[in-house]
Structure formats: structure tokens, C-alpha cells
Protein backbone atom coordinates (compact mmCIF):
# COMPACT_ATOMS: atom_id res chain seq x y z
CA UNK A 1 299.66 -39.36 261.15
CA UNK A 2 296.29 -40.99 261.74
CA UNK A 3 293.32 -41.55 259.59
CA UNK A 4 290.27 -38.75 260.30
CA UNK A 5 288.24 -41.90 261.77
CA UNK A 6 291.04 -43.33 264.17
CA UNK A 7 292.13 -39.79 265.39
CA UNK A 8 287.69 -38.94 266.31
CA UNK A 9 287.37 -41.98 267.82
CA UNK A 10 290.29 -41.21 270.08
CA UNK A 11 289.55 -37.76 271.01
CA UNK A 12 285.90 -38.46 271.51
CA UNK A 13 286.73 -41.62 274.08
CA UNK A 14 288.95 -39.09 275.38
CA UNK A 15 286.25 -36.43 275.96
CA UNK A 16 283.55 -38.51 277.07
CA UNK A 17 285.56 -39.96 279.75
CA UNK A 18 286.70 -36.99 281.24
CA UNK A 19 283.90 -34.31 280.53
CA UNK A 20 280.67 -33.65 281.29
CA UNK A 21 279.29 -33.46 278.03
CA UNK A 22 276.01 -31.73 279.04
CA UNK A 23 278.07 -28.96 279.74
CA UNK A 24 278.69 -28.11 276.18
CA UNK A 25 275.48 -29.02 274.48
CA UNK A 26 272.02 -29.85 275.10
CA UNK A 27 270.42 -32.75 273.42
CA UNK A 28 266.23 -32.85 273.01
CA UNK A 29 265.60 -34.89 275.86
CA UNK A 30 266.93 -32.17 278.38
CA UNK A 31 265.12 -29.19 276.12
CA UNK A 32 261.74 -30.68 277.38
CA UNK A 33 260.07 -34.00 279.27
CA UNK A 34 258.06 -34.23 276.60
CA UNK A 35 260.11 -35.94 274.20
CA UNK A 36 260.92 -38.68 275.89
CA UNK A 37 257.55 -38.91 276.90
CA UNK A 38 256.26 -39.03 273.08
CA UNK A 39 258.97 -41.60 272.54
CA UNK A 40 257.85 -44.09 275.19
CA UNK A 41 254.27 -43.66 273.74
CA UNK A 42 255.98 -44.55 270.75
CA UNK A 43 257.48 -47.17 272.31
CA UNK A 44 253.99 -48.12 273.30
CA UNK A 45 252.30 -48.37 270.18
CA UNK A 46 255.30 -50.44 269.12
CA UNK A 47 254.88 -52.80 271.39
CA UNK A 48 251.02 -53.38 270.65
CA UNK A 49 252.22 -54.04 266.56
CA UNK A 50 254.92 -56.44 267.80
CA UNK A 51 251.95 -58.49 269.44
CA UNK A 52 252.35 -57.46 273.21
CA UNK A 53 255.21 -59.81 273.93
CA UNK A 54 255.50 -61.30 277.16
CA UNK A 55 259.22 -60.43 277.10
CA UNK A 56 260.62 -57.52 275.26
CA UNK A 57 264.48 -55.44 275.61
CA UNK A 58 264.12 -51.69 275.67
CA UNK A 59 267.60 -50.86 274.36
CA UNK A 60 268.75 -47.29 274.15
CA UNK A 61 272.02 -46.29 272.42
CA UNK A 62 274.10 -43.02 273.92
CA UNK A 63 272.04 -42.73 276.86
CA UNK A 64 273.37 -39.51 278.22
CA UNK A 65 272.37 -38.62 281.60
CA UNK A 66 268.94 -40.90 281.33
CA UNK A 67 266.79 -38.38 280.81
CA UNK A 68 265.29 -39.76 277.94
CA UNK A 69 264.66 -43.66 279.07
CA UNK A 70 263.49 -42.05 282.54
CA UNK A 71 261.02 -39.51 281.11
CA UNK A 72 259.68 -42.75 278.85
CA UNK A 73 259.77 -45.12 281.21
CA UNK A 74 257.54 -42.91 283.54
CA UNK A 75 255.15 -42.32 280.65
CA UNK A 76 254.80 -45.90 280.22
CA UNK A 77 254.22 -47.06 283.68
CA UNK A 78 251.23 -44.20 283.41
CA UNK A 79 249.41 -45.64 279.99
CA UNK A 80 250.36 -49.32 279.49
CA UNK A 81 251.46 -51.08 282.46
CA UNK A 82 251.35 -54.24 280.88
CA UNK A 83 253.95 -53.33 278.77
CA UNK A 84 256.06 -51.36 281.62
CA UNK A 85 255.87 -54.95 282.78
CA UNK A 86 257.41 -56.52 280.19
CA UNK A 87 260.68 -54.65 279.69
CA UNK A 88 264.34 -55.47 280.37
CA UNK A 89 265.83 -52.59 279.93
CA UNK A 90 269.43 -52.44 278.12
CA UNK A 91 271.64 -49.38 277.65
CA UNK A 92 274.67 -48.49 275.37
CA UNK A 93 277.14 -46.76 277.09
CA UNK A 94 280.95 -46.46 276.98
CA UNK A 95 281.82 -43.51 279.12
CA UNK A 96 282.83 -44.46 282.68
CA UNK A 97 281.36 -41.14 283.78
CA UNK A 98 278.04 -41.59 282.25
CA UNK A 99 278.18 -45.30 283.09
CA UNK A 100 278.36 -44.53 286.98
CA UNK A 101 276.00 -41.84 286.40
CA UNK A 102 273.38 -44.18 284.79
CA UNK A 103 273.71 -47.00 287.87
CA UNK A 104 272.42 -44.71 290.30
CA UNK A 105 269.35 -42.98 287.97
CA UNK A 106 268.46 -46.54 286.51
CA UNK A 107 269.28 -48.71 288.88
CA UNK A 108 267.50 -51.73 287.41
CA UNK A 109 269.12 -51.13 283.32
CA UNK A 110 271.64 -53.79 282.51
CA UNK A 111 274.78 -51.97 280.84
CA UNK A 112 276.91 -53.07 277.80
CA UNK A 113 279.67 -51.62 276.29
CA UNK A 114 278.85 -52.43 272.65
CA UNK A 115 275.17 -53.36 271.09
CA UNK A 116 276.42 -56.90 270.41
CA UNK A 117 276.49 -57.42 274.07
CA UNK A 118 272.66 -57.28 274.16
CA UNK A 119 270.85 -60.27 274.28
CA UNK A 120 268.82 -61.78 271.47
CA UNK A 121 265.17 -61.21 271.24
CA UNK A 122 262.40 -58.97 270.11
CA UNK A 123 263.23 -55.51 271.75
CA UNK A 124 262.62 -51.84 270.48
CA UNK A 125 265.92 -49.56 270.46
CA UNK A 126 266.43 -45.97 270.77
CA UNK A 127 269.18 -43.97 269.66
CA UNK A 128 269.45 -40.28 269.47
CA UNK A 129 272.20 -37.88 269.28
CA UNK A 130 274.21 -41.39 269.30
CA UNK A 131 275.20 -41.58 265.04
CA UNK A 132 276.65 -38.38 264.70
CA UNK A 133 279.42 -39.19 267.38
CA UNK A 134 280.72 -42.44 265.55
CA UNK A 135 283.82 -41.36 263.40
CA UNK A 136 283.71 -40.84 260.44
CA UNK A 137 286.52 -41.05 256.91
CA UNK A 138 287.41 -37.97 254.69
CA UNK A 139 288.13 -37.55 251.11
CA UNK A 140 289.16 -35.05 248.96
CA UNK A 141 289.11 -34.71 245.03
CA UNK A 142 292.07 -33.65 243.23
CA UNK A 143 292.42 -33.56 240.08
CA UNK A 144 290.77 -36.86 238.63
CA UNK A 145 291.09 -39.26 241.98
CA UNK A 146 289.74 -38.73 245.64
CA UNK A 147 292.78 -38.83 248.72
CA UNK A 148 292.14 -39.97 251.84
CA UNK A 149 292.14 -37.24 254.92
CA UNK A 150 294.86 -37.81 257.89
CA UNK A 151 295.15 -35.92 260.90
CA UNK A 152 298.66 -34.80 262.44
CA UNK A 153 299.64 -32.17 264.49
CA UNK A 154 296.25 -30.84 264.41
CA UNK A 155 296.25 -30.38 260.92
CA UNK A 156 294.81 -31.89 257.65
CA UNK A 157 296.97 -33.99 255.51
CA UNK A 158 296.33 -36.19 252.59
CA UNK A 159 297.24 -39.71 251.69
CA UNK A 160 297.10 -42.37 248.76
CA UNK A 161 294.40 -42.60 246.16
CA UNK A 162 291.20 -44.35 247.09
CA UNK A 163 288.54 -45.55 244.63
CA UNK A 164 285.33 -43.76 245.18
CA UNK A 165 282.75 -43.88 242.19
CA UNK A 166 281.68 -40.40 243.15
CA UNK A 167 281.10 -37.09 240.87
CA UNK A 168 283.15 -33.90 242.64
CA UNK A 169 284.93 -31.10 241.51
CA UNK A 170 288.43 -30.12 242.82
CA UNK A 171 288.85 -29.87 246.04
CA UNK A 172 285.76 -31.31 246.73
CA UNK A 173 285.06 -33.67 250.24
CA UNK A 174 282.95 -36.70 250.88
CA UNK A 175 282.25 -38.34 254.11
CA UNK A 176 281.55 -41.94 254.96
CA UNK A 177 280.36 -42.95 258.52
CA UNK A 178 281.39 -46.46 258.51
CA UNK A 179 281.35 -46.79 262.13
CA UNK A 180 277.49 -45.81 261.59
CA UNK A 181 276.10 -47.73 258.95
CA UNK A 182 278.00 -50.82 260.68
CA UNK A 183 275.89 -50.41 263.49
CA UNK A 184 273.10 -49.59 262.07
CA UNK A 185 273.13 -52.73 260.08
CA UNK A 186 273.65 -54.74 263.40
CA UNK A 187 270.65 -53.61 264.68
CA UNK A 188 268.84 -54.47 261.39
CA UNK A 189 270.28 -57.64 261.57
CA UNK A 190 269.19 -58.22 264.83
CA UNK A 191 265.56 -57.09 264.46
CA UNK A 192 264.95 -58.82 261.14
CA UNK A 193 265.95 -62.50 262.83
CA UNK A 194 264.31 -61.56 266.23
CA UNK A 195 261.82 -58.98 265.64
CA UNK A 196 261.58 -55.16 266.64
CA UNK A 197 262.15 -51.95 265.70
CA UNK A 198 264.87 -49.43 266.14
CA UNK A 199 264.49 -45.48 265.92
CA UNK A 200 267.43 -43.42 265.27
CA UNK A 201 267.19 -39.37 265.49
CA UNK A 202 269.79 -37.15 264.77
CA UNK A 203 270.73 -34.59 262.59
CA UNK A 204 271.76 -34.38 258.84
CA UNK A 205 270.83 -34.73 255.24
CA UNK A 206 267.89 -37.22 254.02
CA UNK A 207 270.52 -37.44 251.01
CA UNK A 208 274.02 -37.83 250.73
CA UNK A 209 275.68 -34.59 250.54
CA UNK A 210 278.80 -33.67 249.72
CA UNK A 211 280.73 -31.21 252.38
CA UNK A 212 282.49 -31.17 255.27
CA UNK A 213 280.69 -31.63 258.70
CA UNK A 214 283.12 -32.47 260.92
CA UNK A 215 282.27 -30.09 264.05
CA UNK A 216 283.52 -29.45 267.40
CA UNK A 217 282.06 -28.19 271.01
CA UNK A 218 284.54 -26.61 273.30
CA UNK A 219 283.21 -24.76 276.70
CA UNK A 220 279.73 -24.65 274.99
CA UNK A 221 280.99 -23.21 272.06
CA UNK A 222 282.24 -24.06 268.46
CA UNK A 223 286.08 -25.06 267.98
CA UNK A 224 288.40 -26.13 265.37
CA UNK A 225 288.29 -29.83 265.48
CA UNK A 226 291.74 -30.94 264.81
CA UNK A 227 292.96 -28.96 268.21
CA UNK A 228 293.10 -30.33 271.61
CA UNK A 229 291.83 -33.48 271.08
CA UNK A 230 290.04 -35.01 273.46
CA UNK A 231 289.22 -31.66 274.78
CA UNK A 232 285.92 -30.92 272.57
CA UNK A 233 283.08 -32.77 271.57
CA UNK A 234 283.19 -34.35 268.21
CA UNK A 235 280.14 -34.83 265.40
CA UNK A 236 279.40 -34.94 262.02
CA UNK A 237 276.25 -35.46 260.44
CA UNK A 238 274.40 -38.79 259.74
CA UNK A 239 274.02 -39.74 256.19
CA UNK A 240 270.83 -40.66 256.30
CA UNK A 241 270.61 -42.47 252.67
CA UNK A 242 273.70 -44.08 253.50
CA UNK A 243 271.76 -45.57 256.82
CA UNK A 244 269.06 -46.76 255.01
CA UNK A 245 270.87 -48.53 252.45
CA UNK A 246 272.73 -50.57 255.09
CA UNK A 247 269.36 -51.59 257.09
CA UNK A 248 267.75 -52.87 253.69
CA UNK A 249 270.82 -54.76 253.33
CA UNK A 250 270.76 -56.39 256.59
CA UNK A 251 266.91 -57.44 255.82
CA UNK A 252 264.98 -55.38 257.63
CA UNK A 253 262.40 -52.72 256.56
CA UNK A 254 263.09 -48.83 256.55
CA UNK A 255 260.78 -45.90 257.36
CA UNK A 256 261.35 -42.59 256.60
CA UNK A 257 263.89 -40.26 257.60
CA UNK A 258 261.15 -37.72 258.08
CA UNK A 259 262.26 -34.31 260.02
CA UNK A 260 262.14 -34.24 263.16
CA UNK A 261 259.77 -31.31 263.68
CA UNK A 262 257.08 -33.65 261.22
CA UNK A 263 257.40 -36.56 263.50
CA UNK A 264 257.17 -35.26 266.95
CA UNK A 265 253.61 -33.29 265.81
CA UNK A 266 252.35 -36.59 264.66
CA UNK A 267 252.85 -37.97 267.85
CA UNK A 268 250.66 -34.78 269.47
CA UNK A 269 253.93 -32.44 270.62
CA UNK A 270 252.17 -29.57 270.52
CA UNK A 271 249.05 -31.08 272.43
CA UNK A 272 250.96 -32.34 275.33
CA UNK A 273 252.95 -29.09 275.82
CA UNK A 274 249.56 -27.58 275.82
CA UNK A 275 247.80 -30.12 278.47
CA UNK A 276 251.73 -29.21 280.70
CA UNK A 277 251.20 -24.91 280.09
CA UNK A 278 247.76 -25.74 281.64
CA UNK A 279 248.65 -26.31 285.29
CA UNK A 280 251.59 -24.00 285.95
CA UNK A 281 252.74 -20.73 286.13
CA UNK A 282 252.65 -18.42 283.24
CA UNK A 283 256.23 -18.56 283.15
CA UNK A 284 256.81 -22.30 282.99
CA UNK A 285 253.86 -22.04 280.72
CA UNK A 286 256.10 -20.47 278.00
CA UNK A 287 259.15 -22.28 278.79
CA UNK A 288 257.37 -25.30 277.95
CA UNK A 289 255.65 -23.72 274.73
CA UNK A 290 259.24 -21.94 274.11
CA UNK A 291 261.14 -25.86 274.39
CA UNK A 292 258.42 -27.37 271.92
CA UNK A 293 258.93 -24.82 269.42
CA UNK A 294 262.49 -25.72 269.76
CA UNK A 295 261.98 -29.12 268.68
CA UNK A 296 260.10 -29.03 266.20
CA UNK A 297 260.13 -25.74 264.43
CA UNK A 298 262.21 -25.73 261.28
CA UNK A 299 264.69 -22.81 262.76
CA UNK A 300 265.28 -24.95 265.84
CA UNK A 301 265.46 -28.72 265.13
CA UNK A 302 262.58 -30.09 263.01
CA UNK A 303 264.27 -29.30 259.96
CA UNK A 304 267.86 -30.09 260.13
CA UNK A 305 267.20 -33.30 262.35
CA UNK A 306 265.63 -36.68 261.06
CA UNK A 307 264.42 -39.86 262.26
CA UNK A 308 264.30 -42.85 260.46
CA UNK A 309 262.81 -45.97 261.81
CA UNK A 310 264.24 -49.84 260.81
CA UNK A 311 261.32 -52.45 261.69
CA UNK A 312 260.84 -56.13 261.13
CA UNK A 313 259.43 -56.46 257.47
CA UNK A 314 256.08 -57.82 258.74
CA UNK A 315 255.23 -54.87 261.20
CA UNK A 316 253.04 -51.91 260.12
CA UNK A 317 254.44 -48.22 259.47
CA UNK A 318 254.97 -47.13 262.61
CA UNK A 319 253.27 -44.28 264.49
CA UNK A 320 254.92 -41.17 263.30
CA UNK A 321 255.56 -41.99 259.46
CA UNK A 322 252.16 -42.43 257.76
């Protein structure tokens, strides 16, 4: 019998090393160019309130495939080549798959297998999709105390009273994403000694919520989570509040979550897809209006997904949270 965070953190390293991933699900940077594109701009504009450093690590957390970091870095080469100039680029990434992957369509990104790897300095880090993978702890009210969840056999089981100054009725399940707010605080850490900012997008609550989340993707489709480990893809989602409270602890400043949908039109989604639609068929024309909607429109993801941003406490709000 294992705890619900040892036993997703076993079947995920599982998965991820044997799977393609991007055969179950598809994450917002391979919906449409255009958000990675908005996030280097981003990226951009951070730069400029960080003071144009000479020297400055792009980090990304959970790069996938690259799609992302390749659709930004191509952006930035185009409007600020100064910057482009600047950048060391640094990426998260634990998968040996991925990992081999990423050599060939980044050649020049220096690879780590944990965030602490990556040297001090200021640097601006990206990380989406990459929370709601880190495992995550279960409880369950009965009667007047909350038990732990455990995981055996592919099935739930309960163990010892916890303390957990939470309101719940019977039955009743909380979620804490340890794993998360721990590295979330690193990076707050981090940026509040050496300067930076960090954006995190994923999906979940701006609150804490009580519920289960725990969610699996098998063959593209959803799956009972306790079976076949190691065989699915394993999320939950991010408790935002809780993220935030652990970056103000660590000293650095915290902006937002806003929805997803909110921030991308700030940054002029809807303009760009319109200056892409201009110059091709009227096919890809609506594929690219069709993947914008996507993002942003509250029954695609710009409801359910956030993005909160943890800065250095002497840098402006940043582009997208005004």
C-alpha cells in the first residue's frame, strides 16, 4: 500500500518514459503557433522591465515536444534581437524520450533534470501543463477527522488520522499538491534573490476547492486512475491559492491567476490569428480562427485554465494582468 502521491509519481515516471504523451492529449502550444508566440512577446516585455540584462536564463518547465520555446524563440529573434541575444536557454525535463527528443529540436538548450540544477541569475521561466502532473496527497473526512488516501491493488484505501484544520462533511476529499507548491516556492526563491519572473499556466480553481481531481488519459481517452499504472497519463488540478501562498512566502511578488482566455486577449490573441487567416487559404483561415477560440473561449480553455505570474517585488505588473 502506497500513499496517493508516491503511487502518481511512479506511474507518471512510468508513462512519460515509455509513451508518447502527445498521443493522448494536446496541450495549447500544439492547438496553435500563436501561443507560444504571445508568450515570447511576453517574454519580451519582461525582459525590457528586468532592465535588458546583458545575460538572462530562459527556463521552461515540462517542455514537451518544444513547441512552445521554439514557436517563442522564433518570435523573439523577429522583434527584439537584442534580447534573442541574451538568452541561455534552460529546460526541465525528466523523460528520456522527451529528453532525446528536445536535443535534436533545441540543439543549443542546456537540460536539467530538476529546477535546482539551473544556474543562478536573473532568468524568466515558463511552465505550462507542468503543475498539474506533480503528485498530489488525498484525504477524506469521516466522521470528525480527515484519513489519509493509499493506493493498492488499484484501489482506494484509507490510513491513520491526519490533522487538517479544514471544514468538510462526511465523506468529503481535499487535495494538497505538495510536490507543486514546493516548486513553486523554489522558483520564488530563486527570483526574489536573483531577479525574474516565472509564469505558470494550467488548469484549476483560483480557490481552493474541495473534490476530487485526480484524472487519467489512456489511448486519448479518460480512464480510471488507479488501473494500469504507468499506462495513462496522470493530473489533477493546480490549487491556485495554494500556489500563491507559497510564492509570497518565499518573498517574491504574485500576479493574478487570471483565466487563461483573459490573458491571452490582452496580449492581442485574437489580432494575431487575424494578421495569420490573412495570407492563407480559407481553410487554414478557420483552423487558425477555430484553435484561438479554443484557447481562449470559456467552453474551451479560457475559463477552466489560469495563469498566475511570481515576479521580483520591484518589477511592474506584468503584461497580461493590469
Amino acid at each position: 500500500m502506497e500513499r496517493l502521491d508516491a503511487f502518481m509519481a511512479r506511474a507518471n515516471a512510468a508513462y512519460y518514459a515509455t509513451h508518447d504523451p502527445f498521443a493522448d492529449f494536446t496541450t495549447a502550444p500544439e492547438i496553435s503557433q500563436i501561443f507560444g508566440e504571445l508568450l515570447g512577446a511576453w517574454a519580451v516585455v519582461a525582459w525590457q522591465a528586468m532592465g535588458t540584462p546583458g545575460r538572462v536564463f530562459l527556463v521552461e518547465a515540462g517542455p514537451g515536444r518544444g513547441t512552445l520555446m521554439a514557436d517563442a524563440l522564433r518570435l523573439i529573434a523577429r522583434v527584439a534581437p537584442g534580447f534573442a541575444a541574451t538568452i541561455e536557454l534552460h529546460l526541465i525535463e525528466t523523460s528520456p524520450r522527451l529528453i532525446d527528443l528536445l536535443s535534436r529540436t533545441l540543439p543549443h538548450a542546456i537540460l536539467h533534470a530538476t529546477f535546482d540544477e539551473v544556474p543562478a541569475g536573473p532568468m524568466i521561466l515558463l511552465a505550462n501543463e507542468f503543475l498539474d502532473a506533480l503528485p498530489i496527497r488525498q484525504f477524506v473526512r469521516r466522521g470528525r477527522v480527515w484519513r489519509e488516501r493509499y493506493v493498492e491493488s488499484g484501489a482506494w484505501h484509507e490510513g491513520g488520522e491526519v490533522e487538517l484544520d479544514l471544514p468538510g462533511e462526511e465523506g468529503a476529499v481535499r487535495e494538497r499538491g505538495e510536490a507543486a507548491e514546493a516548486f513553486v516556492a523554489r522558483v520564488a526563491a530563486r527570483i526574489a534573490a536573483e531577479g525574474g519572473i516565472g509564469l505558470f499556466l494550467d488548469y484549476g480553481p483560483a480557490e481552493s476547492a474541495e473534490g476530487d481531481s485526480l484524472q487519467a488519459l489512456r489511448a486519448a481517452r479518460p480512464a480510471p486512475p488507479l488501473e494500469a499504472a504507468g499506462e495513462a497519463d496522470l493530473t489533477a488540478h493546480v490549487d491556485f491559492a495554494a500556489m500563491a501562498a507559497a510564492a509570497r512566502r518565499a518573498g517574491a511578488a504574485v500576479h493574478g491567476p487570471v483565466p487563461q482566455g483573459m490573458f491571452l486577449t490582452r496580449l492581442g490573441l485574437q489580432r494575431r490569428a487575424g494578421v495569420l487567416a490573412r495570407h492563407v487559404s480559407p481553410a487554414r483561415a478557420a483552423a487558425i480562427l477555430r484553435a484561438a477560440r479554443r484557447l481562449a473561449e470559456p467552453d474551451g480553455m479560457g475559463r477552466l485554465f489560469k495563469v498566475l505570474a511570481v515576479a521580483h517585488p520591484r518589477l511592474p505588473v506584468p503584461e497580461g494582468f493590469a
